[in-house]
PDB file of N, CA and C in Angstrom:
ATOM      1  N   UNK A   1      71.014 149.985 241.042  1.00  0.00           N
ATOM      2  CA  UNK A   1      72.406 149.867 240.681  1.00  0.00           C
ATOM      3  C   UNK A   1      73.246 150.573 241.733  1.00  0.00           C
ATOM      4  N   UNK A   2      74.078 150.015 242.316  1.00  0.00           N
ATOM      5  CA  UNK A   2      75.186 150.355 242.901  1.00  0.00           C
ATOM      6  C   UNK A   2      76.427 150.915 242.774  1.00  0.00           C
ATOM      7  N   UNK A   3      76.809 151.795 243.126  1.00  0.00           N
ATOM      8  CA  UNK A   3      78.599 152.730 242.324  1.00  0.00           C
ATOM      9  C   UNK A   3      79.495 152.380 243.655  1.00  0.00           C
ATOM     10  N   UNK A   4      80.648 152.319 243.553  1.00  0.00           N
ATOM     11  CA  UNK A   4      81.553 151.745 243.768  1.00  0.00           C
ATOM     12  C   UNK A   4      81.879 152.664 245.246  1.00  0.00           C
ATOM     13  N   UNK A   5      81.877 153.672 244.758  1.00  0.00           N
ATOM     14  CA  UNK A   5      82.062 155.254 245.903  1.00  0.00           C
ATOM     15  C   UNK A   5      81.515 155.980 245.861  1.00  0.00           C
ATOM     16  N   UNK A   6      81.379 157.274 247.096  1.00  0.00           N
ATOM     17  CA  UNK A   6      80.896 157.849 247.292  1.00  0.00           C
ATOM     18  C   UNK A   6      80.046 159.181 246.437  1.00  0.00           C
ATOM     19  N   UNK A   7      78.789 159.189 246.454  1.00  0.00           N
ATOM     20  CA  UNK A   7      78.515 159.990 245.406  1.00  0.00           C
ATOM     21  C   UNK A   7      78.084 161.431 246.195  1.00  0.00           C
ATOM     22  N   UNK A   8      79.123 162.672 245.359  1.00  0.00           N
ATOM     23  CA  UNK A   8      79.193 163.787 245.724  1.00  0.00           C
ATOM     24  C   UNK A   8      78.389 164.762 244.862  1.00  0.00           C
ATOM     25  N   UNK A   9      77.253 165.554 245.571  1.00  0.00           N
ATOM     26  CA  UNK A   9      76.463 166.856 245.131  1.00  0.00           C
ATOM     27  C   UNK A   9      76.977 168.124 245.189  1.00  0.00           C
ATOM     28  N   UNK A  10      77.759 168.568 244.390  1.00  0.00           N
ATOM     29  CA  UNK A  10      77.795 169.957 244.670  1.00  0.00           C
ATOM     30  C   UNK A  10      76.759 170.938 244.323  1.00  0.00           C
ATOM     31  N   UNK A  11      76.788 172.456 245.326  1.00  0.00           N
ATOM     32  CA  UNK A  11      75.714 172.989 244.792  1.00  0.00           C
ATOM     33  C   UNK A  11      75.789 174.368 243.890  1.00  0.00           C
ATOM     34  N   UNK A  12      77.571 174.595 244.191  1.00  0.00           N
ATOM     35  CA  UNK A  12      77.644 175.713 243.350  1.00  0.00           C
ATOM     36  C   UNK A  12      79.492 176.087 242.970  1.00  0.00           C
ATOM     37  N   UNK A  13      79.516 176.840 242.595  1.00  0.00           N
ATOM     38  CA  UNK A  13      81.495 176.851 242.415  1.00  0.00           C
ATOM     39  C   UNK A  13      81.651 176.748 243.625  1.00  0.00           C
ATOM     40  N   UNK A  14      83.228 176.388 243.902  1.00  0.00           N
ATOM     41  CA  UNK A  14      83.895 176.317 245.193  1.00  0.00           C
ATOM     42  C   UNK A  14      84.554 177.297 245.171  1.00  0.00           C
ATOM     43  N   UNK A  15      84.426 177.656 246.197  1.00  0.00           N
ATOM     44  CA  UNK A  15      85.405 178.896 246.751  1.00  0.00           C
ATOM     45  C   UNK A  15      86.237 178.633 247.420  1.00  0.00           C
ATOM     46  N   UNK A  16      87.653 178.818 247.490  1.00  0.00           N
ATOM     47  CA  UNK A  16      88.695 179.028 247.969  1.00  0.00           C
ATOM     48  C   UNK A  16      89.186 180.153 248.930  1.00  0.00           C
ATOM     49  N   UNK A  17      89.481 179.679 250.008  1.00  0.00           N
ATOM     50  CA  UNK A  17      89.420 180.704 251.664  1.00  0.00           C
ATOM     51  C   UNK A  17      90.634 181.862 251.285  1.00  0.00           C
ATOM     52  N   UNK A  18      90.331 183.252 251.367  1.00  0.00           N
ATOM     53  CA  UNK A  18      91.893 183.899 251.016  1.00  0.00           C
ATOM     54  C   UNK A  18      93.175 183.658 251.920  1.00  0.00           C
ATOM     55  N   UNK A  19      94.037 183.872 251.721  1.00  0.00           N
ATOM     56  CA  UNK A  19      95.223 183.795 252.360  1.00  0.00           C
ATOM     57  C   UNK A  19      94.999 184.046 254.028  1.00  0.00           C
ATOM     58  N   UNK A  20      96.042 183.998 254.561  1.00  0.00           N
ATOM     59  CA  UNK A  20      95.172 184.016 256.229  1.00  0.00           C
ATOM     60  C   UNK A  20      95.406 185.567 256.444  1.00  0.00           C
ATOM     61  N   UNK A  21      96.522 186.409 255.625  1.00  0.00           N
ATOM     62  CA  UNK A  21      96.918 187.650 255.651  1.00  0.00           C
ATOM     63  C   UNK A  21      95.903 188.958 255.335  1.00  0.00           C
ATOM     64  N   UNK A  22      94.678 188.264 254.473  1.00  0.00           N
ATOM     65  CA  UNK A  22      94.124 188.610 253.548  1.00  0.00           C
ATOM     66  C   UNK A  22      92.218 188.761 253.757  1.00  0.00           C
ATOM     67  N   UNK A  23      92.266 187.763 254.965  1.00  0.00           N
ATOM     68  CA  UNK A  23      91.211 187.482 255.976  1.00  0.00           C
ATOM     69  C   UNK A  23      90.734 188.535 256.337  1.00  0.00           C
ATOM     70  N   UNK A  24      89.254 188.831 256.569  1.00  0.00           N
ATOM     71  CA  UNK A  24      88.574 189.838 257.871  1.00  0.00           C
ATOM     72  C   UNK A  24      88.272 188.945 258.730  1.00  0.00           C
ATOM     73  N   UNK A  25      88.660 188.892 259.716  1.00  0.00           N
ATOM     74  CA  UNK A  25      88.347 188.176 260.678  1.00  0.00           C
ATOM     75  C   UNK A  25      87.858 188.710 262.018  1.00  0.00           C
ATOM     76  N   UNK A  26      88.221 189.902 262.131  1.00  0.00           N
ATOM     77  CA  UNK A  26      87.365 190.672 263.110  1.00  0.00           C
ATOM     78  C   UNK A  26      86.345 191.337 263.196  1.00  0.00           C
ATOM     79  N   UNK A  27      85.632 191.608 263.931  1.00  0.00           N
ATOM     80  CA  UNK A  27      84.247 192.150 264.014  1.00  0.00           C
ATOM     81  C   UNK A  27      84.008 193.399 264.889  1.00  0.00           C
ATOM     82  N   UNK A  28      82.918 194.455 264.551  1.00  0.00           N
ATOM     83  CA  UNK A  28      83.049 195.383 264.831  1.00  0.00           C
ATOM     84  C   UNK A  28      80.543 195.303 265.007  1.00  0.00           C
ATOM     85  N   UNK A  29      80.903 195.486 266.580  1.00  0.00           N
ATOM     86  CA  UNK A  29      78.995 195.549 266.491  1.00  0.00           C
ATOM     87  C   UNK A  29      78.921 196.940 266.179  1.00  0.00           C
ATOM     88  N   UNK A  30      78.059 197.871 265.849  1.00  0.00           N
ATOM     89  CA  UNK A  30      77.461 198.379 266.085  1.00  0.00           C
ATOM     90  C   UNK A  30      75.519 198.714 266.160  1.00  0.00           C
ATOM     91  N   UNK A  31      75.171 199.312 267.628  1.00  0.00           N
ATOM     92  CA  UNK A  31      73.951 199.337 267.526  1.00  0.00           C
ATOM     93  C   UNK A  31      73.144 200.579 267.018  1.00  0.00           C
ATOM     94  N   UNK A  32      72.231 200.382 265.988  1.00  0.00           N
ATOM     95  CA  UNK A  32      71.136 201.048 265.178  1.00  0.00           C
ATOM     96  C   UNK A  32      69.900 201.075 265.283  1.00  0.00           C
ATOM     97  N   UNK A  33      69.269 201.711 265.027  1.00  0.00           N
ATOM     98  CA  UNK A  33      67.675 202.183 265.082  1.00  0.00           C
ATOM     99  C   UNK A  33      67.566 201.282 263.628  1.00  0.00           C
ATOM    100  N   UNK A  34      66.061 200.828 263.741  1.00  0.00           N
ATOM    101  CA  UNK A  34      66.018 200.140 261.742  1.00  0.00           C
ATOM    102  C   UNK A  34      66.073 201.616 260.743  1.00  0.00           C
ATOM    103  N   UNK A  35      65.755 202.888 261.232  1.00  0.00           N
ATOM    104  CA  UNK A  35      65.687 203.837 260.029  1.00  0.00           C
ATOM    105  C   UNK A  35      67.202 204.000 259.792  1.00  0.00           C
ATOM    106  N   UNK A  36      67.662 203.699 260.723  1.00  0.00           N
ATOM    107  CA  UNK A  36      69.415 204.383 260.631  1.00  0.00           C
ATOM    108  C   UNK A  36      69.999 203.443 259.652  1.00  0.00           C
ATOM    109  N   UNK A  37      69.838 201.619 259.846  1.00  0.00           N
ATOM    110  CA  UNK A  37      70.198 200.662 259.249  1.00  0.00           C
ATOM    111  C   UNK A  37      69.569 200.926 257.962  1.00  0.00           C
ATOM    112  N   UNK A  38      68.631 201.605 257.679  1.00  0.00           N
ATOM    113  CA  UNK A  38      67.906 201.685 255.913  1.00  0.00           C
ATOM    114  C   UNK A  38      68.273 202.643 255.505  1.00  0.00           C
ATOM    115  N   UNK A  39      69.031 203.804 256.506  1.00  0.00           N
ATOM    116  CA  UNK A  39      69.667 204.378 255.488  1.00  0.00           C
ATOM    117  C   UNK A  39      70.934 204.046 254.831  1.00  0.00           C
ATOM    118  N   UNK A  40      71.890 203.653 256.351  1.00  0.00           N
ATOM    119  CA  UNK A  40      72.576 203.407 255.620  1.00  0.00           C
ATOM    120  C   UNK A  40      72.535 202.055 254.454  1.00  0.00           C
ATOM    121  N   UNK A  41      71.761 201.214 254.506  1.00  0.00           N
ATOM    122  CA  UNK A  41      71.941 200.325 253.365  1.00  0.00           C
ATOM    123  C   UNK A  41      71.715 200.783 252.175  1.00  0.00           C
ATOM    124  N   UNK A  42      70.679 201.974 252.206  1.00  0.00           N
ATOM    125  CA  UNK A  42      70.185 202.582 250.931  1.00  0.00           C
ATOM    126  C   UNK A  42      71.727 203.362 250.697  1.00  0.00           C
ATOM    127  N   UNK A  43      72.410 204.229 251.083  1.00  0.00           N
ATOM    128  CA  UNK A  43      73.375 204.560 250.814  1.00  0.00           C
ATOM    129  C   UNK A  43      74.517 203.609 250.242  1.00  0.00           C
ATOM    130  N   UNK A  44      74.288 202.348 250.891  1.00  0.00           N
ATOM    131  CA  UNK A  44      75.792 201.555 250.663  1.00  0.00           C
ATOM    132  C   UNK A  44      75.452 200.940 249.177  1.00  0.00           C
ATOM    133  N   UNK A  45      74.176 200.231 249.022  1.00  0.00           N
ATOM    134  CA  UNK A  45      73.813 200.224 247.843  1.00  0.00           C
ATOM    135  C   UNK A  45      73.659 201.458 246.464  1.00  0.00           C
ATOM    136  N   UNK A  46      73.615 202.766 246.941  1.00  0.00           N
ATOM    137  CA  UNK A  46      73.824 203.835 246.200  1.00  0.00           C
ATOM    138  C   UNK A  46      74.999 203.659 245.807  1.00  0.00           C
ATOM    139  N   UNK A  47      76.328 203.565 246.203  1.00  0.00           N
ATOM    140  CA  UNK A  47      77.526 203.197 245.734  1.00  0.00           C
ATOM    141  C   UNK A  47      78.179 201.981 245.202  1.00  0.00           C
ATOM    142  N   UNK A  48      77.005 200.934 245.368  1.00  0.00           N
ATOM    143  CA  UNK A  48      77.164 199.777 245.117  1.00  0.00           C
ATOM    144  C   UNK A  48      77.851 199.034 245.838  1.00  0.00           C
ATOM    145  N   UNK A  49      78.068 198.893 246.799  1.00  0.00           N
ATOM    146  CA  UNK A  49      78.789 198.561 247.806  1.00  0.00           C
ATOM    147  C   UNK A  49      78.155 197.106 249.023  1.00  0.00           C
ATOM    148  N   UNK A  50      78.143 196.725 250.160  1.00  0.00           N
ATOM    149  CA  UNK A  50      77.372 196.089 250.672  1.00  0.00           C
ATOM    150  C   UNK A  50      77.569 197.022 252.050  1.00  0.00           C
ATOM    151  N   UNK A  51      76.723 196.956 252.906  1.00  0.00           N
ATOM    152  CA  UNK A  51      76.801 197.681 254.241  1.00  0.00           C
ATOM    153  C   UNK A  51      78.192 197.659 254.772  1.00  0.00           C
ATOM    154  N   UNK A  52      78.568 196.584 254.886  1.00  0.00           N
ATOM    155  CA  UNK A  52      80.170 196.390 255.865  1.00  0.00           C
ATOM    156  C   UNK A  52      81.082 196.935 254.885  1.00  0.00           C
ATOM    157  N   UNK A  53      81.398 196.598 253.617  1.00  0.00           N
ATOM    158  CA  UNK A  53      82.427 197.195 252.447  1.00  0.00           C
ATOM    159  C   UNK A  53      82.102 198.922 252.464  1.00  0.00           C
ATOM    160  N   UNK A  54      80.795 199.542 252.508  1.00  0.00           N
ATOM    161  CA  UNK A  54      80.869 200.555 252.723  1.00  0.00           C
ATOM    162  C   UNK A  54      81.264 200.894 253.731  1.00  0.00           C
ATOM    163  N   UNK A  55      80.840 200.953 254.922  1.00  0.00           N
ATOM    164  CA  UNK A  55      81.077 201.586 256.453  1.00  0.00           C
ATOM    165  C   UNK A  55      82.360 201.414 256.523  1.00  0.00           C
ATOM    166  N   UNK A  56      83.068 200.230 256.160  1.00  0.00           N
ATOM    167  CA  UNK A  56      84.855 199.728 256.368  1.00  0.00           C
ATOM    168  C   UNK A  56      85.493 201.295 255.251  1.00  0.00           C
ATOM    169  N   UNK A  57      84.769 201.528 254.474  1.00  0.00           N
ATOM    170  CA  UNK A  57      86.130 202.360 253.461  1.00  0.00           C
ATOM    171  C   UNK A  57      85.253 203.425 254.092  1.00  0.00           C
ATOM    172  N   UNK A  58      84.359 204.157 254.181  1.00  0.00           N
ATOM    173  CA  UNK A  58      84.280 205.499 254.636  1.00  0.00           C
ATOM    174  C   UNK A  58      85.098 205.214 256.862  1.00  0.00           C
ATOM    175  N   UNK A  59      85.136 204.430 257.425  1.00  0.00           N
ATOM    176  CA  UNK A  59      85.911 204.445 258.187  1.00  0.00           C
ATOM    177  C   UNK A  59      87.050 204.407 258.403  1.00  0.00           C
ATOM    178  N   UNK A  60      87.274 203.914 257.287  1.00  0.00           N
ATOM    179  CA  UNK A  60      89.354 203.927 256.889  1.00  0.00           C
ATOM    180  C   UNK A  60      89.468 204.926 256.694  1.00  0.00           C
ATOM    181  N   UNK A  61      88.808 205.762 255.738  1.00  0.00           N
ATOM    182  CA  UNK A  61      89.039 207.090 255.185  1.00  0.00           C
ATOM    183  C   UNK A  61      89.520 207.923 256.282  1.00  0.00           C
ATOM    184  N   UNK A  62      87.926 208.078 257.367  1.00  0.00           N
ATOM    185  CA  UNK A  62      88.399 209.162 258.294  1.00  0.00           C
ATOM    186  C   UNK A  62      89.576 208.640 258.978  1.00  0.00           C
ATOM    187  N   UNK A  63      89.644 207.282 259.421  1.00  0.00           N
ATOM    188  CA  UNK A  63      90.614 207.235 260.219  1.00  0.00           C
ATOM    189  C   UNK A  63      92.062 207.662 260.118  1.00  0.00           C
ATOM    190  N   UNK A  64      92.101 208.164 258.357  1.00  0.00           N
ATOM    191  CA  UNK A  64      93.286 208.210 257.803  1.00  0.00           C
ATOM    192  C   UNK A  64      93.424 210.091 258.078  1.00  0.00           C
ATOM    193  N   UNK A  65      92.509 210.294 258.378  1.00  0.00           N
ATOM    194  CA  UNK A  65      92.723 211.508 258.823  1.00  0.00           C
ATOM    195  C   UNK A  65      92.818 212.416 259.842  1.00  0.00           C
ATOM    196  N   UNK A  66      93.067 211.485 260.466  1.00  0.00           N
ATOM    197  CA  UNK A  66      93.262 211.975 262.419  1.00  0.00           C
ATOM    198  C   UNK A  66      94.584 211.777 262.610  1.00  0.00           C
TER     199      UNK A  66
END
């Protein structure tokens, strides 16, 4: 049997892009040893956090203090 149009699979909710104001769009490398990267993930997850959401607010922090 044949349908008329195109048949669409989605695979999960859609997400909607934030505002362009609202964006991270920049990037920041830094290089690590793997013990350094496990700690800090073990830490960022201690706060519940993800690696980048942590490192971003304890870096805002200090920065807010210089």
């Amino acid at each position: 049997m044949l349908t008329s149009g195109p048949i669409v699979a989605t695979v999960g909710p859609m997400r909607r892009r934030k505002p362009k104001a609202a964006r991270k769009e920049d990037v920041v490398r830094v290089r690590l040893t793997a013990e350094q990267k496990d700690a800090l993930t073990r830490a960022a997850k201690k706060a519940g956090l993800d690696v980048s959401g942590w490192i971003r607010s304890i870096a805002l922090r200090e920065a807010g203090r210089s």
